[in-house]
Protein backbone atom coordinates (compact mmCIF):
# COMPACT_ATOMS: atom_id res chain seq x y z
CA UNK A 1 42.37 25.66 31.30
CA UNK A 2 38.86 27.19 30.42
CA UNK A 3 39.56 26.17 27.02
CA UNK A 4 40.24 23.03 27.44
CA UNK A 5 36.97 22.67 29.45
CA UNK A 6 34.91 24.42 26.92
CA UNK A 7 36.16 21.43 24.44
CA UNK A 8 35.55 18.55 26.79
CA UNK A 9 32.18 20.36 27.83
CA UNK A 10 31.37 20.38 23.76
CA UNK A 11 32.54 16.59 23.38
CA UNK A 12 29.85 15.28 26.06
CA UNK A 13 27.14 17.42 24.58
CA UNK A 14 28.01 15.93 21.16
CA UNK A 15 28.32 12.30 22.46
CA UNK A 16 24.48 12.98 24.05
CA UNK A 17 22.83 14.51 21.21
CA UNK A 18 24.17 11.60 18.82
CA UNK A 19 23.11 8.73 21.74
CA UNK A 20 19.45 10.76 21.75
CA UNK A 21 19.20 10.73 18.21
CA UNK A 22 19.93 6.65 17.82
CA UNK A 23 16.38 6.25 19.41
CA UNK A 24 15.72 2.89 21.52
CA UNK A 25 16.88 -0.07 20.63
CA UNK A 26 13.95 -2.69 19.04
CA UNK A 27 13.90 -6.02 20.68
CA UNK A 28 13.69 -9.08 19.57
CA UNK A 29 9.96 -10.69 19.15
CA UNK A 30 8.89 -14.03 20.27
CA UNK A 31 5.87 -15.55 18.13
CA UNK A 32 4.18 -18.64 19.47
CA UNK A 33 4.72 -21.92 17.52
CA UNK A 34 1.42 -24.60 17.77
CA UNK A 35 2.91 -27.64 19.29
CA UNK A 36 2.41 -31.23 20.35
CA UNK A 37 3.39 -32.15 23.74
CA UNK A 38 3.54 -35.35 26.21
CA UNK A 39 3.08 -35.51 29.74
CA UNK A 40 3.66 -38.17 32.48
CA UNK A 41 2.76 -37.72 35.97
CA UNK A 42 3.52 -40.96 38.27
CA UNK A 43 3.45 -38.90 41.95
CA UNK A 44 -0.53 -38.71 42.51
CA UNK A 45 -2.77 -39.13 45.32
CA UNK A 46 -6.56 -39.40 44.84
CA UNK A 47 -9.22 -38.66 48.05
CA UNK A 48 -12.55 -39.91 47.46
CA UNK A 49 -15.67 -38.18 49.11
CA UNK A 50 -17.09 -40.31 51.71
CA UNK A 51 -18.34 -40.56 55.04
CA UNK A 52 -15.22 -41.51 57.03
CA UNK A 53 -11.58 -40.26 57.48
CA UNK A 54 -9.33 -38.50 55.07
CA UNK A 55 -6.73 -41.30 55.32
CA UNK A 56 -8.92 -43.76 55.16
CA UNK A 57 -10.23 -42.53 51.28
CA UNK A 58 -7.15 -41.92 50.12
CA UNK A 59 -5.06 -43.68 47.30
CA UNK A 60 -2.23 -43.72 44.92
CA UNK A 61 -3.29 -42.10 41.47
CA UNK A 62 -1.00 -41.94 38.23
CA UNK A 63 -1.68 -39.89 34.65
CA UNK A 64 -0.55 -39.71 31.34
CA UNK A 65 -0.93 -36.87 28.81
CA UNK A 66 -1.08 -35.78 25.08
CA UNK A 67 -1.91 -32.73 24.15
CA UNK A 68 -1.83 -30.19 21.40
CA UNK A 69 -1.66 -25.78 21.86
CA UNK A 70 -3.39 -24.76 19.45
CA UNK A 71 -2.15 -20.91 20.34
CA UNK A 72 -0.78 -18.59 22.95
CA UNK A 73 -4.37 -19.74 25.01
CA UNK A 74 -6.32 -22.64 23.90
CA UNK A 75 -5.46 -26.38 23.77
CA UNK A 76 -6.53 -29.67 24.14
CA UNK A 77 -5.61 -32.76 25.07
CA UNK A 78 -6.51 -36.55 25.78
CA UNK A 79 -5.03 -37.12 29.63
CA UNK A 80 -5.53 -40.77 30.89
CA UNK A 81 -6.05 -41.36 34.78
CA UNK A 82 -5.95 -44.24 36.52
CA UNK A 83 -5.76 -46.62 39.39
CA UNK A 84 -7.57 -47.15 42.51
CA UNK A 85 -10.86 -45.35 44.45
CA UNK A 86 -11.80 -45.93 47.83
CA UNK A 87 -15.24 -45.72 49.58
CA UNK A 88 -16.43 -45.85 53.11
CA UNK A 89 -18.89 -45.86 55.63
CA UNK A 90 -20.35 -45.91 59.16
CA UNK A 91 -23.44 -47.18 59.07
CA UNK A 92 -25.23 -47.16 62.18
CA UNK A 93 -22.49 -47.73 64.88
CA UNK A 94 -20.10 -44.66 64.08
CA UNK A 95 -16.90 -47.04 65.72
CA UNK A 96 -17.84 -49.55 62.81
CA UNK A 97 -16.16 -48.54 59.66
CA UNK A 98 -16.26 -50.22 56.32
CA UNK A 99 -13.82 -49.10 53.46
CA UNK A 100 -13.35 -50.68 50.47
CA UNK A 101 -11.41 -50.08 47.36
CA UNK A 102 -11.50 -51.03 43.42
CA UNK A 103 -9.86 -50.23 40.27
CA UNK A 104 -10.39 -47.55 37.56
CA UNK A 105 -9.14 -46.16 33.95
CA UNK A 106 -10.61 -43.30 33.02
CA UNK A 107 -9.99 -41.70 29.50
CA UNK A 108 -10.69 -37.75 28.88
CA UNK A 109 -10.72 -34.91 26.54
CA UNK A 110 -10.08 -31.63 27.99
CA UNK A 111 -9.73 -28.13 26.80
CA UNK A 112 -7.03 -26.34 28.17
CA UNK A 113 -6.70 -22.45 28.50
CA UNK A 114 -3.36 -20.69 29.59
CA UNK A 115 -4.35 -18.07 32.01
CA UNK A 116 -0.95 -16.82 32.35
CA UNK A 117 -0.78 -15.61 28.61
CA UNK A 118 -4.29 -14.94 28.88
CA UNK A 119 -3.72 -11.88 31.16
CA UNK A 120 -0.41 -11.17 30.99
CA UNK A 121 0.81 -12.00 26.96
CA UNK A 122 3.00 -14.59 25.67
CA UNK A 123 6.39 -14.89 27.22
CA UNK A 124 8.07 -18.61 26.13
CA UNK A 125 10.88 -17.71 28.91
CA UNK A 126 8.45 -16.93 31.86
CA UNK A 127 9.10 -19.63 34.63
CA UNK A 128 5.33 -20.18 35.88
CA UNK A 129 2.40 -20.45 33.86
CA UNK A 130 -0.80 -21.14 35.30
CA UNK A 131 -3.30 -23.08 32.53
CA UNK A 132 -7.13 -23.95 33.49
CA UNK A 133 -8.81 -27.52 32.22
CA UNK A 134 -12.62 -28.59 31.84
CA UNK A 135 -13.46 -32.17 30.11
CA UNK A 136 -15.38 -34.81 29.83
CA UNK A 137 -15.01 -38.90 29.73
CA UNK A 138 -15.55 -42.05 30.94
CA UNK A 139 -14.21 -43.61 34.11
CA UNK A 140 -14.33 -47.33 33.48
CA UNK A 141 -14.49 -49.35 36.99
CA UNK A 142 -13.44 -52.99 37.57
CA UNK A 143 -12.07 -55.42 40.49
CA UNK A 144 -14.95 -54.29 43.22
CA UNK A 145 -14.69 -57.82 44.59
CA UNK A 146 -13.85 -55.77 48.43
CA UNK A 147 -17.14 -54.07 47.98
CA UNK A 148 -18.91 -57.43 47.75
CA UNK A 149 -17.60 -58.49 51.10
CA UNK A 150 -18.09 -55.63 52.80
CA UNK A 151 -21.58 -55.55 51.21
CA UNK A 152 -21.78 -58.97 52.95
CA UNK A 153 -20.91 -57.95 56.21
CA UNK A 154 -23.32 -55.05 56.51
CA UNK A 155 -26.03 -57.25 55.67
CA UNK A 156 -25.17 -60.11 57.87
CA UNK A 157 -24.58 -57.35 60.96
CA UNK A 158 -27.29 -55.24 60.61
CA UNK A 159 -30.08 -57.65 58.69
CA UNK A 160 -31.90 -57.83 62.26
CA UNK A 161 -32.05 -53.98 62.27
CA UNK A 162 -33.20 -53.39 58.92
CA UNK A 163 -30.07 -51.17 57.82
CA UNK A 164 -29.64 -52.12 54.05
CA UNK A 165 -26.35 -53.22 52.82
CA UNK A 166 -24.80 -51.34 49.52
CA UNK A 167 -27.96 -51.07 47.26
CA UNK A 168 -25.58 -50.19 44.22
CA UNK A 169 -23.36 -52.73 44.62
CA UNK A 170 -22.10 -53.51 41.21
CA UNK A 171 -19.45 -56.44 39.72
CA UNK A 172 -17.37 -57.12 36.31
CA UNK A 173 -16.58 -53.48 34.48
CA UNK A 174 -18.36 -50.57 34.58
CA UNK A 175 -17.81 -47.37 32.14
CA UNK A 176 -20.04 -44.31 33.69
CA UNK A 177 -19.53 -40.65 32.19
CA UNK A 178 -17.22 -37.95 33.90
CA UNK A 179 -16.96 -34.53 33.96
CA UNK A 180 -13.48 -33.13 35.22
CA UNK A 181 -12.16 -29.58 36.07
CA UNK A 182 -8.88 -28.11 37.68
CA UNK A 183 -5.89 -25.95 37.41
CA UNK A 184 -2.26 -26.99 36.48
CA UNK A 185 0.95 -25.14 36.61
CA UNK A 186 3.44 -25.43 35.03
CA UNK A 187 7.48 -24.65 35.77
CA UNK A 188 9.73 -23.86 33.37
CA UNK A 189 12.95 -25.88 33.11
CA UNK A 190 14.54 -25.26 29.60
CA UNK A 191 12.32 -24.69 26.44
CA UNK A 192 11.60 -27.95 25.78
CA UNK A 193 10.54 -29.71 29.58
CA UNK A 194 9.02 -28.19 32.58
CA UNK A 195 7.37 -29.84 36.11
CA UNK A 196 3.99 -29.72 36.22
CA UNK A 197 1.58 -29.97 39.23
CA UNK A 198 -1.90 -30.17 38.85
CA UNK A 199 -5.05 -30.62 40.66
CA UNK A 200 -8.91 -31.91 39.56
CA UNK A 201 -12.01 -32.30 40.56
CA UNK A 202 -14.19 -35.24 38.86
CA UNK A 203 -17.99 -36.40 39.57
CA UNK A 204 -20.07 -38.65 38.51
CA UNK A 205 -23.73 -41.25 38.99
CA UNK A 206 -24.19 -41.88 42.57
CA UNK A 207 -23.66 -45.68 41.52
CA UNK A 208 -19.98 -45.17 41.46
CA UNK A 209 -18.78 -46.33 44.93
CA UNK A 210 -21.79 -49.30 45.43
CA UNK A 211 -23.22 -47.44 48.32
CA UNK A 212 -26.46 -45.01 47.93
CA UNK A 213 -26.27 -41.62 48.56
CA UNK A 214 -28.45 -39.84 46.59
CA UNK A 215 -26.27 -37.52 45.70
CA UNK A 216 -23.46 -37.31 42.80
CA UNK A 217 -19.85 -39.25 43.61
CA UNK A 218 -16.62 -37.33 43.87
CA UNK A 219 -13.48 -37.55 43.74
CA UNK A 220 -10.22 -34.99 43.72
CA UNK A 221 -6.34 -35.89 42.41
CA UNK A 222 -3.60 -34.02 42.80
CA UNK A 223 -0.68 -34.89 39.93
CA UNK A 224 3.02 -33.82 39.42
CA UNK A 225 5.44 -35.20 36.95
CA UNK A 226 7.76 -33.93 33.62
CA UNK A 227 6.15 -32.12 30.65
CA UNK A 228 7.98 -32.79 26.95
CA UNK A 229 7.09 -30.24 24.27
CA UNK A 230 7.68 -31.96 21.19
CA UNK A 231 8.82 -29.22 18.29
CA UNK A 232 9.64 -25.69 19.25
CA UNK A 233 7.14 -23.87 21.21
CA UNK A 234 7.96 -20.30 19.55
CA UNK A 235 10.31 -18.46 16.72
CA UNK A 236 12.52 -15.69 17.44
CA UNK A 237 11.97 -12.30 15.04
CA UNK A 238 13.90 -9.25 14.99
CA UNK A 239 13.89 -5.91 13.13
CA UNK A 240 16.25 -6.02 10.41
CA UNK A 241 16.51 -10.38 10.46
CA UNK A 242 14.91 -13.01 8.78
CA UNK A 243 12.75 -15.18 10.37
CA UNK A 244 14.45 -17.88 11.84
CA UNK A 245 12.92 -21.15 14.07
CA UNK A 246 15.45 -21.99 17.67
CA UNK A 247 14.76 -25.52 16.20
CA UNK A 248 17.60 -27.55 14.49
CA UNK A 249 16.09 -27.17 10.76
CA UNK A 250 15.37 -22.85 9.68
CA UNK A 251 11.70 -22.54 8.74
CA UNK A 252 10.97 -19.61 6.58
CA UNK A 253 7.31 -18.84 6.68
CA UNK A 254 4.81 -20.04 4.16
CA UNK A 255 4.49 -17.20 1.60
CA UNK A 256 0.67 -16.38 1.04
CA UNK A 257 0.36 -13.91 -1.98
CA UNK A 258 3.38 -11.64 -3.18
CA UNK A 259 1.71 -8.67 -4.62
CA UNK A 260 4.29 -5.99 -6.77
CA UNK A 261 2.65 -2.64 -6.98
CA UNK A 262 4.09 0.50 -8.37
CA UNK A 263 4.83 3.11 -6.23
CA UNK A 264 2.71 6.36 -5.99
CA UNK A 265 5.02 9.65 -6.71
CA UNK A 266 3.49 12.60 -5.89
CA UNK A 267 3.26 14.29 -9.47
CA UNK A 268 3.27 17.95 -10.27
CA UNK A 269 1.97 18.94 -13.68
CA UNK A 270 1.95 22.16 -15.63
CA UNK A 271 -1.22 23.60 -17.45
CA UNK A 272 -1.64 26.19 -20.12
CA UNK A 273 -5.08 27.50 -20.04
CA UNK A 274 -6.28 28.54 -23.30
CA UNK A 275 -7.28 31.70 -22.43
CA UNK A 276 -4.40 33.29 -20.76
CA UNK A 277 -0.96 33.42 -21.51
CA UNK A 278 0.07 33.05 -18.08
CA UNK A 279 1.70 29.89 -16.63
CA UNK A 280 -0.57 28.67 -14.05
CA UNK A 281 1.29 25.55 -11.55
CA UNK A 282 -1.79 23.25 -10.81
CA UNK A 283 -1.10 20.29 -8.27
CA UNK A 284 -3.12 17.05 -8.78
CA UNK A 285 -4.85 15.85 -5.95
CA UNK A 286 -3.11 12.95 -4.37
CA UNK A 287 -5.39 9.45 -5.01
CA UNK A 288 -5.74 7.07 -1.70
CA UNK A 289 -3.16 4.43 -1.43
CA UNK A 290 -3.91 0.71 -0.55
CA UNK A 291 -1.96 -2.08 0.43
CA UNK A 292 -3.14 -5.42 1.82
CA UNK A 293 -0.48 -6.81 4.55
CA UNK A 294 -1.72 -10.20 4.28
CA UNK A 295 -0.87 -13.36 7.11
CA UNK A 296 -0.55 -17.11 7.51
CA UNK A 297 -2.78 -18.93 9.54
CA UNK A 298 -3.49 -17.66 13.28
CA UNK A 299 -0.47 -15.81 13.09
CA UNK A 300 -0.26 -11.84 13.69
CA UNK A 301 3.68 -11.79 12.79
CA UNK A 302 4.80 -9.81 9.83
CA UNK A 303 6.00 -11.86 7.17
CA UNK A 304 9.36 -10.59 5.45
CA UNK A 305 7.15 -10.40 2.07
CA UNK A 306 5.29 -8.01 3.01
CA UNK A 307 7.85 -5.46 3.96
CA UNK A 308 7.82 -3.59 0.85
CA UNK A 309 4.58 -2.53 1.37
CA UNK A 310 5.60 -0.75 4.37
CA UNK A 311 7.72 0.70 3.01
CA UNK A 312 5.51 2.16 0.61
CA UNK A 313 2.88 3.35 3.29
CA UNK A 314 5.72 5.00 5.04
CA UNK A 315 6.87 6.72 2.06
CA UNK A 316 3.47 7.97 0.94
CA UNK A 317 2.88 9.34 4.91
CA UNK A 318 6.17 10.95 4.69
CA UNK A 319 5.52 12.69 1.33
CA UNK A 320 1.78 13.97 2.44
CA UNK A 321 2.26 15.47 6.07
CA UNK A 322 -0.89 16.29 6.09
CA UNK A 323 -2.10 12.28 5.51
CA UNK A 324 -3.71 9.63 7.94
CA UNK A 325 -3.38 5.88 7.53
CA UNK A 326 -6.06 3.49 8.62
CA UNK A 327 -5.48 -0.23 9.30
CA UNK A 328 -8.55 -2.45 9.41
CA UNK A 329 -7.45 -6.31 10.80
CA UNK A 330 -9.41 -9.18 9.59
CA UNK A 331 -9.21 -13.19 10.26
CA UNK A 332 -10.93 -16.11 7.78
CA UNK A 333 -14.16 -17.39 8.76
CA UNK A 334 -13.12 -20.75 7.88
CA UNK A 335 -10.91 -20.85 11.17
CA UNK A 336 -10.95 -20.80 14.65
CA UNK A 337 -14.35 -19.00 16.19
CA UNK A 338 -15.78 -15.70 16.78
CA UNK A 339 -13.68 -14.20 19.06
CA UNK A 340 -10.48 -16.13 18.51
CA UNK A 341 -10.69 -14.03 15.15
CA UNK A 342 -11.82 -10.93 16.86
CA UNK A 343 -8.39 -11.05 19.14
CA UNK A 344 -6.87 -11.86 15.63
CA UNK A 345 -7.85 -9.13 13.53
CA UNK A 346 -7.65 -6.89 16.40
CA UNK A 347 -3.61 -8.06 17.16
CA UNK A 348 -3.30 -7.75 13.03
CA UNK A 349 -3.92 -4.08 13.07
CA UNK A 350 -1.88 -3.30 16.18
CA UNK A 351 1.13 -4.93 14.77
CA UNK A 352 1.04 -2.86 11.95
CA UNK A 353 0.92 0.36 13.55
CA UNK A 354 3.57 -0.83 15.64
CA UNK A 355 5.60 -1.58 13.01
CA UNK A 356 4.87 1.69 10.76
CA UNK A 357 5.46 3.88 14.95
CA UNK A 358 8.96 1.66 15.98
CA UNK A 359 10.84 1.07 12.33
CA UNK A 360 9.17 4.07 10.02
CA UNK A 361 8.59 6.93 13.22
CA UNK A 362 5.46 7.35 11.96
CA UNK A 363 3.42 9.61 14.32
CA UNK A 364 0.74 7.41 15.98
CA UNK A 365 -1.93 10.13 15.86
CA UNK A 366 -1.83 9.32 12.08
CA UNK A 367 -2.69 6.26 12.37
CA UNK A 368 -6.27 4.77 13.20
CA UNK A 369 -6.95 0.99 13.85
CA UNK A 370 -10.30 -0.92 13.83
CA UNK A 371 -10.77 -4.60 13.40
CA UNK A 372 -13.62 -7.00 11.58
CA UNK A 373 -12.41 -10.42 12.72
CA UNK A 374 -14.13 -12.59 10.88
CA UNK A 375 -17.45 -9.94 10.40
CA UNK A 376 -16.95 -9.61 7.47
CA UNK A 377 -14.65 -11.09 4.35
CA UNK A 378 -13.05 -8.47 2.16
CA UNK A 379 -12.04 -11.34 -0.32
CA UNK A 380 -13.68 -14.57 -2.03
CA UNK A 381 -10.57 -16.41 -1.22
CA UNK A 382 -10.66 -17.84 2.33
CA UNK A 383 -6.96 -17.95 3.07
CA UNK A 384 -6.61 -13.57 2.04
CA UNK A 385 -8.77 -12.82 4.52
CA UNK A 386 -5.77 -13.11 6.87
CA UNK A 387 -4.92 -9.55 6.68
CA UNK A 388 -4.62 -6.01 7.64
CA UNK A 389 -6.13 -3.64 4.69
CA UNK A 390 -3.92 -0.16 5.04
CA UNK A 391 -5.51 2.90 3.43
CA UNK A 392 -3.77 5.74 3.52
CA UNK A 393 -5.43 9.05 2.12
């Protein structure tokens, strides 16, 4: 019996040591695709700012989108609102009301940032993500015919009192400059469409609703309808595959430079020295090695190209124990801004180390990153300043 335990016992210590030694399992990576996408929101509601009730200001408000994400945070797009405002007012006898309504189209461009991958990375399978919008446009008024009668009214009413009727008042069609703001969110349905909700804030020239106020006009929508990604929103890496688009057609990735360098061996040599006829065993020192891990265009994924290299930084590390790599990222000037590239060349170095840590099991304290952005340009090429210069020494 105690043998037969002392075998089993021996078994599940072997099965352990050989699950331990496998080492965690690499997931797969998702890298963010730039994409075109529609959206269509016909359930809106628009409030007005004015002087009498909430119901009273209130109207039906529609909006149609296109837009383009640019990358895992900025976008823009050109979002068309439209239909009807309202406006209101007291006057002097506070049970008199006037409200009055007209048409509107207004056309804007906004840029969009998603705060979601902002703060918390880029996840194409998270079910809420939260973007913020500022912009600017024109609002384009027309059919203000009930603001002429009311106009009327006021004036034949109050003419005896000296209250003055709409000073603005304004006919035909009017285009005035907006600003907008809000927030959307977004809710995942499948990869492709999601329901959005969103709410916005616009202002503009006092003029807008006929009626002086001295003051800026306002008004707030609130917007839900379907968003359509058109194209996929991401690729799906993982160690070991090629990369490989979820669309219908396989995209491999643009190839930049291949570069074939001949690996460093370290090299023993054996001198004679002239003077002594003993065999002396000298070592040459080990030169620095370089390799450039270059990228395409605001992307910090690894291309399959550039494995070998890799490999060869590995192989060098692992041959000089004693060695230390350092990884400086950099991003093209001709592209995106100052600290787009900064987060670039910063994410181009870290994916490196990753790499050389998870697949090689390269100690990490061997490895120092730093980053340039777009600070400065290691080459007179644009486009091969999309990269991650390794020296290892």
């Amino acid at each position: 019996m105690n043998i037969k335990k002392s075998i089993l016992s021996c078994m599940l210590m072997l099965g352990f040591v050989s699950a331990s030694a496998q080492g965690p399992e690499e997931k797969p990576e998702y890298v963010f695709n730039p994409h075109w996408y529609v959206q269509v929101q016909p359930l809106g509601g628009q409030y007005t700012l004015g002087e009498v009730s909430f119901g009273d200001l209130f109207s039906y408000n529609v909006q149609a989108t296109l837009g383009y994400q640019f990358d895992e945070v900025l976008g823009a797009r050109l979002a068309i609102n439209a239909w009807q405002s309202k406006g209101g007012s007291e006057y002097e006898d506070p049970s008199q009301k006037f409200t009055w309504g007209w048409k509107y189209v207004a056309p804007t461009v906004d840029l969009t940032a998603n705060l979601s991958n902002l703060f918390v990375g880029f996840n194409p399978k998270r079910l809420l993500n939260v973007n913020l919008f500022v912009g600017v446009g024109a609002n384009i008024g027309f059919s203000n015919d009930e603001a002429a009668d009311v106009a009327a009214q006021v004036l034949k009413r109050y003419n005896t009192s000296g209250a003055a009727p709409m000073s603005y008042l304004w006919d035909g069609s009017k285009p005035r400059f907006v600003g907008r703001a809000g927030l959307a969110a977004d809710f995942r349905l499948s990869d492709k469409v999601s329901f959005g909700i969103e709410v916005n804030a616009n202002t503009l020239s006092d003029r807008y609703n006929s009626k002086r106020a001295e003051n800026a006009d306002w008004y707030f929508n609130a917007l839900a309808g379907l968003k359509i990604n058109l194209g996929d929103t991401y690729n799906l890496w993982a160690p070991g595959m090629k990369f490989k688009s979820r669309g219908i057609f396989n995209r491999q990735p643009r190839v930049i430079e291949k570069v074939v360098e001949k690996k460093v061996e370290v090299e023993k040599v054996v001198e004679k020295p002239v003077y002594i006829d003993k065999i002396v065993e000298v070592e040459k020192k080990q030169e620095p090695l370089r390799r450039d891990v270059f990228f395409t265009i605001n992307s910090t994924r690894i291309d399959p190209t550039e494995d070998q290299k890799l490999d060869e930084i590995a192989s060098f590390l692992k041959l000089n124990p004693q060695a230390k790599v350092t990884i400086t990222g950099y991003a093209d000037k001709g592209t995106g801004n100052a600290q787009i590239n900064d987060r670039l060349g910063k994410n181009r170095a870290k994916v490196v180390a990753d790499r050389l840590v998870r697949q090689y099991k390269i100690d990490r304290s061997r490895i120092v990153t730093d980053s340039k952005g777009d600070t400065e340009q290691p080459f007179a090429e644009n486009d091969k300043n999309r990269v991650s210069i390794c020296i290892a020494e």
